[in-house]
N, C-alpha and C. Protein backbone atom coordinates (compact mmCIF):
# COMPACT_ATOMS: atom_id res chain seq x y z
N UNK A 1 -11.98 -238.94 42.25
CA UNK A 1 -13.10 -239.47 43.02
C UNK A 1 -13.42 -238.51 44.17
N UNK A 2 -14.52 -238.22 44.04
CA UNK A 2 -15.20 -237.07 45.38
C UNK A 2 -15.08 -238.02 46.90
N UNK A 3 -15.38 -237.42 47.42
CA UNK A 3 -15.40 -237.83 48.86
C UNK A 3 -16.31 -238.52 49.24
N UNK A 4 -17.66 -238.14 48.40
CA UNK A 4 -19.09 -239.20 48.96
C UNK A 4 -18.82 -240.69 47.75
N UNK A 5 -17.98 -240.19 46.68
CA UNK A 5 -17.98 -241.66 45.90
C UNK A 5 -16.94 -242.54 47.01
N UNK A 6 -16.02 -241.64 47.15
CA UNK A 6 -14.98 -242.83 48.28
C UNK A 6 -15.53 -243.20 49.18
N UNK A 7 -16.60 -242.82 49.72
CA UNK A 7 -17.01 -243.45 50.69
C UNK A 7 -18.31 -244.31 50.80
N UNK A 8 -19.26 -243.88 49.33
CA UNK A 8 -19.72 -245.08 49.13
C UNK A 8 -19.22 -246.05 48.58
N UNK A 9 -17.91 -246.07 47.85
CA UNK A 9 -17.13 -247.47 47.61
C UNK A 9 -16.57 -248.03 49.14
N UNK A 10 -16.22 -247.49 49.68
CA UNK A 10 -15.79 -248.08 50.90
C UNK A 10 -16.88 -248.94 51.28
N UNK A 11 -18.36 -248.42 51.44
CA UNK A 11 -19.55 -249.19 52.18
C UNK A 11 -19.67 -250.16 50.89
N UNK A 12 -19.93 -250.19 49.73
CA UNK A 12 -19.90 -251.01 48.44
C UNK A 12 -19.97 -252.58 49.01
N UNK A 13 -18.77 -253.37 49.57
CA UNK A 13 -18.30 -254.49 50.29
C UNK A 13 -19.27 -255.17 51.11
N UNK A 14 -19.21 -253.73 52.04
CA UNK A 14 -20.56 -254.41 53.83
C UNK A 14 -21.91 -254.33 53.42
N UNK A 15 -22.25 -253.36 52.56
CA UNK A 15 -23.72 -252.89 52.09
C UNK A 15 -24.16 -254.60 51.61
N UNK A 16 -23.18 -254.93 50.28
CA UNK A 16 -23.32 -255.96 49.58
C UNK A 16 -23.99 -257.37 50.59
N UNK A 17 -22.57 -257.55 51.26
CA UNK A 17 -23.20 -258.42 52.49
C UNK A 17 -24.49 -258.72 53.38
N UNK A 18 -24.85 -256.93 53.95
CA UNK A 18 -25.46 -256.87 54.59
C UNK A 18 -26.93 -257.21 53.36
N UNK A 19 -26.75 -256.60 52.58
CA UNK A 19 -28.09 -257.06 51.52
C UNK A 19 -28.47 -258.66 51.41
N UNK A 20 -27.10 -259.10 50.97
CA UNK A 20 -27.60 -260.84 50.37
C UNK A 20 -27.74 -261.36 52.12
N UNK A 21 -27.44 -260.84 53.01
CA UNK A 21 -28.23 -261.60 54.12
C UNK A 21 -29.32 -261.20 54.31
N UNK A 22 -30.08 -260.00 53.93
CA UNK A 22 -31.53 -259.43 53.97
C UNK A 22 -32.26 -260.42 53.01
N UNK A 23 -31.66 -260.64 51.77
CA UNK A 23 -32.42 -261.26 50.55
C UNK A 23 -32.51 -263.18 51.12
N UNK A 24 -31.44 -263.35 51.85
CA UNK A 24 -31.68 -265.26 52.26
C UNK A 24 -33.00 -265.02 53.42
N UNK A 25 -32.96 -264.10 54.05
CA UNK A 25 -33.69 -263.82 54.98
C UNK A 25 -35.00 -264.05 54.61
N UNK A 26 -35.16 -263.20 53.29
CA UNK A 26 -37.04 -263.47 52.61
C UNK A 26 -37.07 -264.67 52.53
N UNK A 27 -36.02 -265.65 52.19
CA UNK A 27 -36.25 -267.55 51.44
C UNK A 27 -36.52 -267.78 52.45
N UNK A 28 -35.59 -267.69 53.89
CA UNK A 28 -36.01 -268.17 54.61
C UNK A 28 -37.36 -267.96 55.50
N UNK A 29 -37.72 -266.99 55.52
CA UNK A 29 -39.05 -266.53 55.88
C UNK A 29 -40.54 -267.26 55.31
N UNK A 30 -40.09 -267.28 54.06
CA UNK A 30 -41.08 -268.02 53.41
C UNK A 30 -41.55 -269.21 53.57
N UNK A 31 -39.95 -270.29 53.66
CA UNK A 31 -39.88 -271.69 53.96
C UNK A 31 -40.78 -271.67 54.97
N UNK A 32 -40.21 -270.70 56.41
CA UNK A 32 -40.88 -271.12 57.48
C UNK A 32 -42.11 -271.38 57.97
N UNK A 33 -43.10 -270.53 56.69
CA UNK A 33 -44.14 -270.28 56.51
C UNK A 33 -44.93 -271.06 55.92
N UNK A 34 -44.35 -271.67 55.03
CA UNK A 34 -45.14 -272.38 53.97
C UNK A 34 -45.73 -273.92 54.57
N UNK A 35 -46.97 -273.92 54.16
CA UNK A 35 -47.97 -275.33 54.13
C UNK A 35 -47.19 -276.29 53.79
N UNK A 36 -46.75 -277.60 54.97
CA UNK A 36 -45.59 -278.43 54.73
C UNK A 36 -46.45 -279.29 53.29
N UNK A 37 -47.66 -279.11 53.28
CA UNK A 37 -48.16 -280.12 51.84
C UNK A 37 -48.14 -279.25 50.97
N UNK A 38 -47.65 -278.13 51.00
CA UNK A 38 -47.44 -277.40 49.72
C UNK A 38 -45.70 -277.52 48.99
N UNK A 39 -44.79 -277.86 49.85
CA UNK A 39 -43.46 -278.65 49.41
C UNK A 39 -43.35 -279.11 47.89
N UNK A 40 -44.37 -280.11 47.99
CA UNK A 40 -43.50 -281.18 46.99
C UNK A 40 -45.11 -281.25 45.95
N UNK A 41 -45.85 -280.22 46.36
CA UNK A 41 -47.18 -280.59 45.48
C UNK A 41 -47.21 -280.46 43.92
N UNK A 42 -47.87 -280.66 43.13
CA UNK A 42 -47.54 -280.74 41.77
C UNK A 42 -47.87 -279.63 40.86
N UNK A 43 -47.47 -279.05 40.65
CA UNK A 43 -48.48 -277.35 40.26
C UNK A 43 -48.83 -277.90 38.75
N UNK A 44 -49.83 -277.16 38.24
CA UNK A 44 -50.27 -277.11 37.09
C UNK A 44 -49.67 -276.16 36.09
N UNK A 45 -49.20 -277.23 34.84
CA UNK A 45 -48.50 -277.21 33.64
C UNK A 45 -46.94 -277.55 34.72
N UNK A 46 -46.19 -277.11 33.45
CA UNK A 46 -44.84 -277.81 33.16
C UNK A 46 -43.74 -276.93 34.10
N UNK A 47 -44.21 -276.68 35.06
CA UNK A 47 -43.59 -276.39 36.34
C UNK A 47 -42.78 -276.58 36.93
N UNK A 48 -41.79 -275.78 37.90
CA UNK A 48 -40.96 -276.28 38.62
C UNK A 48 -42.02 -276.79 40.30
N UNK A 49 -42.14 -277.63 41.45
CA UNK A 49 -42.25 -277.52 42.41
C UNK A 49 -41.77 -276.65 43.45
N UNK A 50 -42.79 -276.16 44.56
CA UNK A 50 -41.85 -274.79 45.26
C UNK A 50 -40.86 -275.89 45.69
N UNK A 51 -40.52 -276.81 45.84
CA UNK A 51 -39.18 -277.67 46.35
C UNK A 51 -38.33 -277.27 45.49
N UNK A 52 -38.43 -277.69 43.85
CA UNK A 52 -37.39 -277.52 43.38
C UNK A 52 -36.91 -275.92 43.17
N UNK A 53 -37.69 -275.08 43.10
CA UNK A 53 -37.70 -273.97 43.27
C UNK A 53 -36.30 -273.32 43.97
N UNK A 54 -36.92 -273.59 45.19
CA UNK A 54 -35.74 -273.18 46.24
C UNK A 54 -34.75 -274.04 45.78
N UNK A 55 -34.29 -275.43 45.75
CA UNK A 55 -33.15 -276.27 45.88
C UNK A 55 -32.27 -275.99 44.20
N UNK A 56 -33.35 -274.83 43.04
CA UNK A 56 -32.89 -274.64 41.92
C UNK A 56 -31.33 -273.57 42.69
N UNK A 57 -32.04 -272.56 43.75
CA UNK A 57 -31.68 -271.06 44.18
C UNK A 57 -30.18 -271.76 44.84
N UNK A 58 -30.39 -272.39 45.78
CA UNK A 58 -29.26 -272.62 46.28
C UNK A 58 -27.95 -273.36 45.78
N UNK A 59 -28.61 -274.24 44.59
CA UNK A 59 -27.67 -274.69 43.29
C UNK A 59 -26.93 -274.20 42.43
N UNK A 60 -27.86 -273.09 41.82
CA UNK A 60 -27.16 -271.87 41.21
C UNK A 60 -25.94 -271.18 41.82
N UNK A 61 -26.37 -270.77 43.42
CA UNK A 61 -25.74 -270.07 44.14
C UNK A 61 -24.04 -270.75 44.12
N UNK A 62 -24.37 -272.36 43.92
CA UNK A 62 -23.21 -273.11 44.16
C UNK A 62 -22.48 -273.14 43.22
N UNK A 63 -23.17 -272.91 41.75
CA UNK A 63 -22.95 -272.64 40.69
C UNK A 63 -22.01 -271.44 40.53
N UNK A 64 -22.36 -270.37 41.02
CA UNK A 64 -21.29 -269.14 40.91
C UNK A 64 -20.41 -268.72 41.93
N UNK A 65 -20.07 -269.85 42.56
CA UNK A 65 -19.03 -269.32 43.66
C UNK A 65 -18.34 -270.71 43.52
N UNK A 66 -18.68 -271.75 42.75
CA UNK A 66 -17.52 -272.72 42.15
C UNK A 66 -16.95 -271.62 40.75
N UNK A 67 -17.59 -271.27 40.14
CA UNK A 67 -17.04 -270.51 38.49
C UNK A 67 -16.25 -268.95 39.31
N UNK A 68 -16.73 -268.39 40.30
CA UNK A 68 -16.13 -267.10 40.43
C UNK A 68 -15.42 -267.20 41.70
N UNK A 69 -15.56 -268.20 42.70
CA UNK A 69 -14.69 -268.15 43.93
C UNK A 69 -14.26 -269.39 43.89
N UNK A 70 -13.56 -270.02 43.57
CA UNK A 70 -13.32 -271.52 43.67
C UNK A 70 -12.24 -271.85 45.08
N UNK A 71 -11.72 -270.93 45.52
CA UNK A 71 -10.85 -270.79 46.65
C UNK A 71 -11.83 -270.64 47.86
N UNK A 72 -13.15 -270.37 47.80
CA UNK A 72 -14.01 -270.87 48.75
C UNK A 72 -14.68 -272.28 48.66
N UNK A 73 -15.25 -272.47 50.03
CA UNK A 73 -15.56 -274.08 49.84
C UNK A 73 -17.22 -274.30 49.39
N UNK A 74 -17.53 -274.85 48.34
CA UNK A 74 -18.88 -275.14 47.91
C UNK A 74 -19.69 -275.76 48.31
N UNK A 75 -20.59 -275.52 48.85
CA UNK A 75 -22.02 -276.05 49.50
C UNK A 75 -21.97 -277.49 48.69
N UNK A 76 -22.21 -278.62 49.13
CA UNK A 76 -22.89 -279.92 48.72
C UNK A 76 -24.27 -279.51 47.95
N UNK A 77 -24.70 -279.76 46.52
CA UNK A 77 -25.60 -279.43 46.08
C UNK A 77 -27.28 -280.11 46.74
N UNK A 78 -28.48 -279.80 46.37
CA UNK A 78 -29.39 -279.86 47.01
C UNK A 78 -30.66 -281.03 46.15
N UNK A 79 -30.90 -281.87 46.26
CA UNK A 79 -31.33 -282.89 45.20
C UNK A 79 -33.36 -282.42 45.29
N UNK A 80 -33.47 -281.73 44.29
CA UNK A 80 -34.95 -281.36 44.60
C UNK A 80 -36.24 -282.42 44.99
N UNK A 81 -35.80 -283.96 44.31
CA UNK A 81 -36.41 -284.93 44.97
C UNK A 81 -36.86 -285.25 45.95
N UNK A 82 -35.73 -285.35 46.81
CA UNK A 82 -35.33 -285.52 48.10
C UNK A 82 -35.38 -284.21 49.18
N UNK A 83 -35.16 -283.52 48.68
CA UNK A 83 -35.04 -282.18 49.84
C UNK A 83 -35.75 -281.77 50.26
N UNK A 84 -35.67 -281.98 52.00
CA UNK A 84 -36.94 -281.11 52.69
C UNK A 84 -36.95 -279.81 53.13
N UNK A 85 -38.04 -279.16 54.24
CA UNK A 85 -37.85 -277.92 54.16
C UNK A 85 -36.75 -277.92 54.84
N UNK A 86 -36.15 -278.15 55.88
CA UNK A 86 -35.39 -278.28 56.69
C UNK A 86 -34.04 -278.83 56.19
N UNK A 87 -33.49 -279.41 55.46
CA UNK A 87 -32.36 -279.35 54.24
C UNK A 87 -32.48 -278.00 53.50
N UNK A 88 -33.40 -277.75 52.67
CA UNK A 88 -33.42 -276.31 52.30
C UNK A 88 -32.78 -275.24 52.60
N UNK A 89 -33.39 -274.99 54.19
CA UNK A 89 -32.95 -273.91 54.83
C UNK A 89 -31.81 -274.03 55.08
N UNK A 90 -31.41 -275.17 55.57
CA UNK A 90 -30.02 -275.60 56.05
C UNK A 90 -29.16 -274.96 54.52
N UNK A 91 -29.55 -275.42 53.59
CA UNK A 91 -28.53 -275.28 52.45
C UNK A 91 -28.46 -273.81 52.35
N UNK A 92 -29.20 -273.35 52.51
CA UNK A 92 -29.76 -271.71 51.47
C UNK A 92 -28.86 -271.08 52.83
N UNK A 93 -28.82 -271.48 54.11
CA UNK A 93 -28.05 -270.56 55.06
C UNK A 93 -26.96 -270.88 54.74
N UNK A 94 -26.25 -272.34 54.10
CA UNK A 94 -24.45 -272.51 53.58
C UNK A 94 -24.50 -271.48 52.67
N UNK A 95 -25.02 -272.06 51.81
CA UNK A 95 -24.73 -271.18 50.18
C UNK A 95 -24.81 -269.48 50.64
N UNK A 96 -25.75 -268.82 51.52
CA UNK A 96 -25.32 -267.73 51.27
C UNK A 96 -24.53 -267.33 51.97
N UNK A 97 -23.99 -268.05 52.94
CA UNK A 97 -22.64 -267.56 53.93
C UNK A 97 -21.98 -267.53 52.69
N UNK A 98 -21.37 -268.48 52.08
CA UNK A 98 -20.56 -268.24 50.98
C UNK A 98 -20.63 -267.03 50.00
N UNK A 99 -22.24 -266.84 49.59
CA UNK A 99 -21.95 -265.89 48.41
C UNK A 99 -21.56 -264.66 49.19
N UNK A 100 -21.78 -264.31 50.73
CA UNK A 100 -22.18 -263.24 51.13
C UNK A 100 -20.35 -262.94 51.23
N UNK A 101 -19.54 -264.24 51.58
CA UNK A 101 -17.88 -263.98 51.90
C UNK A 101 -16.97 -263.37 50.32
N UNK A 102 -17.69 -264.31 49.21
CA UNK A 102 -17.66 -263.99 47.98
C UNK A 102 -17.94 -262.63 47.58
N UNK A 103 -18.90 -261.88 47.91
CA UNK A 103 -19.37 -260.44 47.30
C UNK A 103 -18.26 -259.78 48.23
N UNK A 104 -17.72 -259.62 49.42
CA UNK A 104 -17.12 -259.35 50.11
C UNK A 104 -15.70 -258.76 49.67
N UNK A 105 -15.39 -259.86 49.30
CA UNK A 105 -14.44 -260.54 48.43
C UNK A 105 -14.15 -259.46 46.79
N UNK A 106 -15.37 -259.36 46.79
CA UNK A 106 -15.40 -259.05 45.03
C UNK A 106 -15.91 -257.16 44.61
N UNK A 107 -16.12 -257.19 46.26
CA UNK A 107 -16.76 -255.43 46.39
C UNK A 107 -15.78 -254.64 47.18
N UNK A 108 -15.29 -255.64 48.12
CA UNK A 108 -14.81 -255.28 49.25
C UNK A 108 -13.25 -253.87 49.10
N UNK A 109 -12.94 -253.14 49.72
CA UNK A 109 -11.61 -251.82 49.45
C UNK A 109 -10.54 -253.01 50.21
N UNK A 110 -10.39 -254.21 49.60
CA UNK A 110 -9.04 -254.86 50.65
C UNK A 110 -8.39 -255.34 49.27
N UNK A 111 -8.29 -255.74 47.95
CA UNK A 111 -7.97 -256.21 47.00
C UNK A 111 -8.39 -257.32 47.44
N UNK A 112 -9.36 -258.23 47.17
CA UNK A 112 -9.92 -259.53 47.22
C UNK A 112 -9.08 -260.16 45.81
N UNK A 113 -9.36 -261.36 46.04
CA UNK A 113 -8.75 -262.15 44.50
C UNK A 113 -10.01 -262.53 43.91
N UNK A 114 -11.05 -261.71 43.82
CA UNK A 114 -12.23 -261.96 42.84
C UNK A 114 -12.10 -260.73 41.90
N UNK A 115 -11.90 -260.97 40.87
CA UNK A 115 -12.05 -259.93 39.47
C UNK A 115 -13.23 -260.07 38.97
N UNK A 116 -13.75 -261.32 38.35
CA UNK A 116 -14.66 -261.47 37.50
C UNK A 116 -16.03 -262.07 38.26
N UNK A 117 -17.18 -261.81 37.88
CA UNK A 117 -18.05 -262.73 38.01
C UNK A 117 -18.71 -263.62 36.85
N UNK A 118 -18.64 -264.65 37.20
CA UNK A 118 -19.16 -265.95 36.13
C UNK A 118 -20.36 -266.44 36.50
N UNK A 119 -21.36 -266.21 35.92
CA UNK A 119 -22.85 -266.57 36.30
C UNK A 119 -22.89 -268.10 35.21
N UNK A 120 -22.64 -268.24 34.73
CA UNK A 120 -22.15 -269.73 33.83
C UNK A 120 -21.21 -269.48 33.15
N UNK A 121 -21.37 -271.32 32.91
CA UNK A 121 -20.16 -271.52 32.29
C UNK A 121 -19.66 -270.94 30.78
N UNK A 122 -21.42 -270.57 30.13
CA UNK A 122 -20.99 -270.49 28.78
C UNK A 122 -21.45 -268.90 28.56
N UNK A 123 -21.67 -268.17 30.15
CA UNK A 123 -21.73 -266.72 29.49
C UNK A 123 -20.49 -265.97 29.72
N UNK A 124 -20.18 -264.67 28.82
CA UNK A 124 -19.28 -264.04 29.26
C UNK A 124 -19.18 -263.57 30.51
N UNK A 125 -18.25 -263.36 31.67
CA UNK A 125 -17.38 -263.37 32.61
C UNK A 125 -17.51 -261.44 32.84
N UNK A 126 -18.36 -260.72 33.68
CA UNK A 126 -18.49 -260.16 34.25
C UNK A 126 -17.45 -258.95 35.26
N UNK A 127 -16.77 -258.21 34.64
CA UNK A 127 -16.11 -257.38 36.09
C UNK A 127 -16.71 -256.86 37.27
N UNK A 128 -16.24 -257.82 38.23
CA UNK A 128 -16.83 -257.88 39.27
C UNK A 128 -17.04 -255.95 40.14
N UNK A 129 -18.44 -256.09 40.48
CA UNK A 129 -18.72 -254.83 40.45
C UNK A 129 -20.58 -254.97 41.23
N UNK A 130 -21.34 -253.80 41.47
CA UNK A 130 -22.24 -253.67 41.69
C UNK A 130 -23.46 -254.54 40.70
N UNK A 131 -22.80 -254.82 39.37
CA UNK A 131 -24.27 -255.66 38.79
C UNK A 131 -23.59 -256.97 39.26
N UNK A 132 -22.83 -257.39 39.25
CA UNK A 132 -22.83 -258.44 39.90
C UNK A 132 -24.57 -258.47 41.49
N UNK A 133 -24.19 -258.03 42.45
CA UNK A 133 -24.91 -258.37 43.42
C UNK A 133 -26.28 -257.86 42.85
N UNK A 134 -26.60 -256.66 41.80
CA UNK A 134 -28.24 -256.80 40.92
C UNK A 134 -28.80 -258.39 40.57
N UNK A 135 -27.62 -258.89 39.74
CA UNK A 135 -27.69 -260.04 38.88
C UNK A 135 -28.55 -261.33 40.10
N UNK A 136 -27.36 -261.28 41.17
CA UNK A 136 -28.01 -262.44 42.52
C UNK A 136 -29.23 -262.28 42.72
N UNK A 137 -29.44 -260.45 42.88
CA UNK A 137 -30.43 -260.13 43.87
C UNK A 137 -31.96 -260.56 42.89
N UNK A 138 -31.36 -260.47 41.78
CA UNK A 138 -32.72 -260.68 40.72
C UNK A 138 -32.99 -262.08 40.67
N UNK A 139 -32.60 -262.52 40.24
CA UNK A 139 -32.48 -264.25 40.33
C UNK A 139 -33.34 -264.77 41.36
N UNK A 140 -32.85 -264.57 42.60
CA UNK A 140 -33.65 -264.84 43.78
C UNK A 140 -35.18 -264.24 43.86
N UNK A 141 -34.97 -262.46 43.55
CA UNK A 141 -36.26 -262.34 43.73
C UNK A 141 -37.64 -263.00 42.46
N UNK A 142 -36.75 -263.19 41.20
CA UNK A 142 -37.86 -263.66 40.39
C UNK A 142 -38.65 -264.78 40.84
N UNK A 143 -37.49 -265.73 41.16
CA UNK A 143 -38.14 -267.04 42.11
C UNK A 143 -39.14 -266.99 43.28
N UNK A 144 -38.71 -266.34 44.28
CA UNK A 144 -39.66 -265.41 44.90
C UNK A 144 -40.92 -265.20 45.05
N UNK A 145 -41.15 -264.61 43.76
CA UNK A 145 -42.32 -264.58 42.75
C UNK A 145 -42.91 -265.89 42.70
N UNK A 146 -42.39 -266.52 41.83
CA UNK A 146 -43.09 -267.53 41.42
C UNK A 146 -43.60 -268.16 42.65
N UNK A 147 -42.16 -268.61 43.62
CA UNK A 147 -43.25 -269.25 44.86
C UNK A 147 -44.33 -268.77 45.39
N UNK A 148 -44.21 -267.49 45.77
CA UNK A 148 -45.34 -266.61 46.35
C UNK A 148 -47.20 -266.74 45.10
N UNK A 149 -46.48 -267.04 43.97
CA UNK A 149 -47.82 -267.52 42.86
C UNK A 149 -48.08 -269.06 42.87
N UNK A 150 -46.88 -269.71 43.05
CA UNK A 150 -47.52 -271.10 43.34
C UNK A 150 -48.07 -271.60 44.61
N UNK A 151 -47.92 -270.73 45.96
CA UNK A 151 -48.96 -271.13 46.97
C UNK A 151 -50.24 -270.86 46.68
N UNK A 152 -50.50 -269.89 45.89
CA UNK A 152 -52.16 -269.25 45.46
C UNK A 152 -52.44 -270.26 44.81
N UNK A 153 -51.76 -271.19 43.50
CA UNK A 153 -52.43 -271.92 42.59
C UNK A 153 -52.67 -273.59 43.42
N UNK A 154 -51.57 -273.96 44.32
CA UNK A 154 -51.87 -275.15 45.01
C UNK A 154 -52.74 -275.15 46.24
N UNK A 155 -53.41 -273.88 46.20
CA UNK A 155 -54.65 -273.77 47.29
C UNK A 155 -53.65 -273.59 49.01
N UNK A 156 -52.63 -273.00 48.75
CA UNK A 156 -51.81 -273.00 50.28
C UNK A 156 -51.41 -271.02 50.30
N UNK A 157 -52.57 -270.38 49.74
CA UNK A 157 -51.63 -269.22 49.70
C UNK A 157 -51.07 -268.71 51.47
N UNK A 158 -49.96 -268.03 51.19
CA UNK A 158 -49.41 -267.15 52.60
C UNK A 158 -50.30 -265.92 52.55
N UNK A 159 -50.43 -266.05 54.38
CA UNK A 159 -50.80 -264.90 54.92
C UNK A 159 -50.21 -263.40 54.17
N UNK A 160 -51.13 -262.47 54.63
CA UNK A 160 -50.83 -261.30 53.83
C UNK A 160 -49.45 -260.93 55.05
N UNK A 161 -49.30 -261.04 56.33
CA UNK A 161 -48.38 -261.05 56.94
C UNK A 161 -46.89 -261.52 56.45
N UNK A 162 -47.14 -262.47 56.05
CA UNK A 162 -46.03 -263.15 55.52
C UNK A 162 -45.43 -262.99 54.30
N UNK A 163 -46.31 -262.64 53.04
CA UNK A 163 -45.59 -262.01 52.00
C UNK A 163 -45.64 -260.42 52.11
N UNK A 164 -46.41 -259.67 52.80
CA UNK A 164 -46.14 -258.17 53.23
C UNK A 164 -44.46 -258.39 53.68
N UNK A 165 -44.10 -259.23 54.77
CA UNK A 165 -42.78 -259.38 55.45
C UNK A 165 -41.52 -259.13 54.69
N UNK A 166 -41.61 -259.75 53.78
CA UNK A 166 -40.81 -259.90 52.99
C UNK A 166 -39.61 -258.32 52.45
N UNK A 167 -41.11 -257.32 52.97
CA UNK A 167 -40.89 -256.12 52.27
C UNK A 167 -39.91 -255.06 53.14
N UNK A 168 -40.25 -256.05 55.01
CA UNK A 168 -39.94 -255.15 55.90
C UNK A 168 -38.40 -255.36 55.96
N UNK A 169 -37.85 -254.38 55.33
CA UNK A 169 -36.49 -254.56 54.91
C UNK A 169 -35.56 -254.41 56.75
N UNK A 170 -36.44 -253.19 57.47
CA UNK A 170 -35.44 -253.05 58.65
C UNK A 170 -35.98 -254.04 59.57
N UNK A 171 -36.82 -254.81 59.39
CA UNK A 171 -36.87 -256.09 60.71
C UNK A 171 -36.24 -257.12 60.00
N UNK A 172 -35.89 -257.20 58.68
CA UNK A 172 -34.69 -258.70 57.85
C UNK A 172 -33.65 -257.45 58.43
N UNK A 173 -33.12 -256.77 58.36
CA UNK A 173 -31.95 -256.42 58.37
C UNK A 173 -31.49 -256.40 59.96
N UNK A 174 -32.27 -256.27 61.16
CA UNK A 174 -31.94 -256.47 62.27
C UNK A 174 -32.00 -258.15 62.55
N UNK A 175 -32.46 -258.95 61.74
CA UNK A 175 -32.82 -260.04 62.37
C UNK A 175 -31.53 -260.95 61.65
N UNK A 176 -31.38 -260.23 60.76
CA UNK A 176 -29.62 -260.52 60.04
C UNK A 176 -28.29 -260.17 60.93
N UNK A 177 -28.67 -259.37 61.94
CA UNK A 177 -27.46 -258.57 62.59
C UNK A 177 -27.22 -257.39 62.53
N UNK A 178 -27.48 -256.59 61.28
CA UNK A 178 -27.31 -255.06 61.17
C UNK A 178 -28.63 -254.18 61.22
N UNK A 179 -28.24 -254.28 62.72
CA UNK A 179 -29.49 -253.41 63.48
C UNK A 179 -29.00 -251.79 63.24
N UNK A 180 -28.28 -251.63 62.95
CA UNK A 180 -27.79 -249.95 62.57
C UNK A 180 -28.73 -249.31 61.05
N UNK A 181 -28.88 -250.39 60.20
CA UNK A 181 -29.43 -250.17 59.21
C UNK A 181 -28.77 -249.82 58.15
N UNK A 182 -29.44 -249.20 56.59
CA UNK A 182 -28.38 -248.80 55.58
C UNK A 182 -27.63 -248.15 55.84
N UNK A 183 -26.57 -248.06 55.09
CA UNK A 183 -25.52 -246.80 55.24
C UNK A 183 -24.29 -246.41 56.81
N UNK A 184 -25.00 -247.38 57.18
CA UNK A 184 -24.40 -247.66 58.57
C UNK A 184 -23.59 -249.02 59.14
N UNK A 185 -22.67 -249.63 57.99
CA UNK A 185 -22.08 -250.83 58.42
C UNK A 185 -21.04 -250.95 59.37
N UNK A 186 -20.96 -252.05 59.29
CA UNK A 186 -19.20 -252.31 59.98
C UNK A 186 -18.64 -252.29 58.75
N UNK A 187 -17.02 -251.99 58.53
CA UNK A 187 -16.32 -252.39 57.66
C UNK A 187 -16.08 -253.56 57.31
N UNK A 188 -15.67 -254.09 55.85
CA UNK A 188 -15.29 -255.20 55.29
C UNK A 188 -14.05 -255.48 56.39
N UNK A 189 -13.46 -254.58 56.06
CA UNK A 189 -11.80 -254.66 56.82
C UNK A 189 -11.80 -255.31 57.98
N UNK A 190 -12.81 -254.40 58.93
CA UNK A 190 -12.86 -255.12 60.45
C UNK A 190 -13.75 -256.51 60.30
N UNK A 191 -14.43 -256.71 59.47
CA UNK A 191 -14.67 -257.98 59.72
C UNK A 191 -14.05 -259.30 59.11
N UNK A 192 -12.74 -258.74 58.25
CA UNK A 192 -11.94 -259.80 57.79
C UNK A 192 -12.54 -260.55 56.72
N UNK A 193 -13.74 -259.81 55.96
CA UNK A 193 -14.42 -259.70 54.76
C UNK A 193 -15.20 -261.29 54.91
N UNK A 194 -15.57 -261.32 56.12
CA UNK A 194 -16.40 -262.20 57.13
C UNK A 194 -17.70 -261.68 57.14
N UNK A 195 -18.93 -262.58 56.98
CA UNK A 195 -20.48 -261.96 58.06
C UNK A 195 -20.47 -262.18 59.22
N UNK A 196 -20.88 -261.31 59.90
CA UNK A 196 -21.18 -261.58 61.25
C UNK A 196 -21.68 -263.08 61.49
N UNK A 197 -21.27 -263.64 62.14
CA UNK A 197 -21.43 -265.02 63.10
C UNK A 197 -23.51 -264.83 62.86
N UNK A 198 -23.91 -264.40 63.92
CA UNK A 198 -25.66 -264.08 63.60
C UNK A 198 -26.05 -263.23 62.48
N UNK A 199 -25.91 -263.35 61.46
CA UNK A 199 -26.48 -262.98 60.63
C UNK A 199 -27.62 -264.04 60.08
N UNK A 200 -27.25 -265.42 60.04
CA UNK A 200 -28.37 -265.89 59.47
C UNK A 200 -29.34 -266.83 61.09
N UNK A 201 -28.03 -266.73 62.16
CA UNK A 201 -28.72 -267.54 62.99
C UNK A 201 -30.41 -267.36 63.08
């Protein structure tokens, strides 16, 4: 192993982290944004609601850190019925403290006790590794998508501000805590394969 691979495996761990708090950052951005009568509105054809949408994201999330971390503690799941924006956010900031201690865990140069990742129950079991955090990062952003297309179709679209935002990777990444930017973390090590306390505050 060269010297720049050892040392981008070393960052591998914090990068990971520092990302899935950039990526809760867009959900949450969005929530904050969104037309409270656009919640629970009924989109046309056989649709998910942007409610269930989000409360699908943070389910899932609960979904793979019961199958791949079970030694962490699992978010209470999110009932799309019932869930407001404000449960939402609340959940989507548990769940990704977790996934973010989990990738940590599973990227991190400390020997974590995560080997595998299990995205379900009935697919094959993953060595935990860089597609792992692709796999999250996609998931989320497809959804993403869709919400950002179902405010246009329920007549609530977001400001061009607000889905432009999404993009501004170094104002999510300071507003996460890592104001240093890429390539520039704290260690897994020093943080006890912990996120920073403000990362999602």
């Amino acid at each position: 192993m060269t010297t720049r691979q050892q040392k981008v495996h070393k960052q591998l761990g914090p990068a990971a982290v520092h990302t899935f708090a950039a990526n809760d950052r867009m959900n949450q951005h969005l929530i904050e944004h969104l037309d409270p009568a656009a919640w629970k509105a009924t989109p046309p054809g056989k649709v998910r609601t942007i409610a269930a949408v989000f409360t699908h994201m943070h389910n899932v999330r609960c979904k793979w850190i019961r199958l791949t971390a079970p030694h962490l503690e699992v978010p209470a799941l999110l009932n799309r019925a019932h869930c407001t924006p404000d449960q939402a956010r609340a959940g989507l900031a548990e769940s990704a403290s977790r996934c973010m201690e989990m990738l940590a865990e599973a990227l991190g140069d400390s020997g974590g006790r995560i080997e595998k990742f299990r995205r379900d129950a009935l697919a094959p079991a993953w060595p935990a590794g860089v597609e792992m955090l692709c796999y999250m990062l996609a998931h989320e952003a497809h959804h993403r998508g869709q919400v950002l297309m179902l405010t246009h179709q329920l007549g609530f679209p977001l400001s061009y501000a607000v889905s432009d935002g999404i993009w501004n990777w170094e104002r999510l990444w300071k507003e996460c805590g890592a104001s240093r930017g890429p390539g520039r973390f704290i260690s897994s090590r020093s943080q006890g394969h912990r996120p920073p306390a403000n990362f999602l505050a």
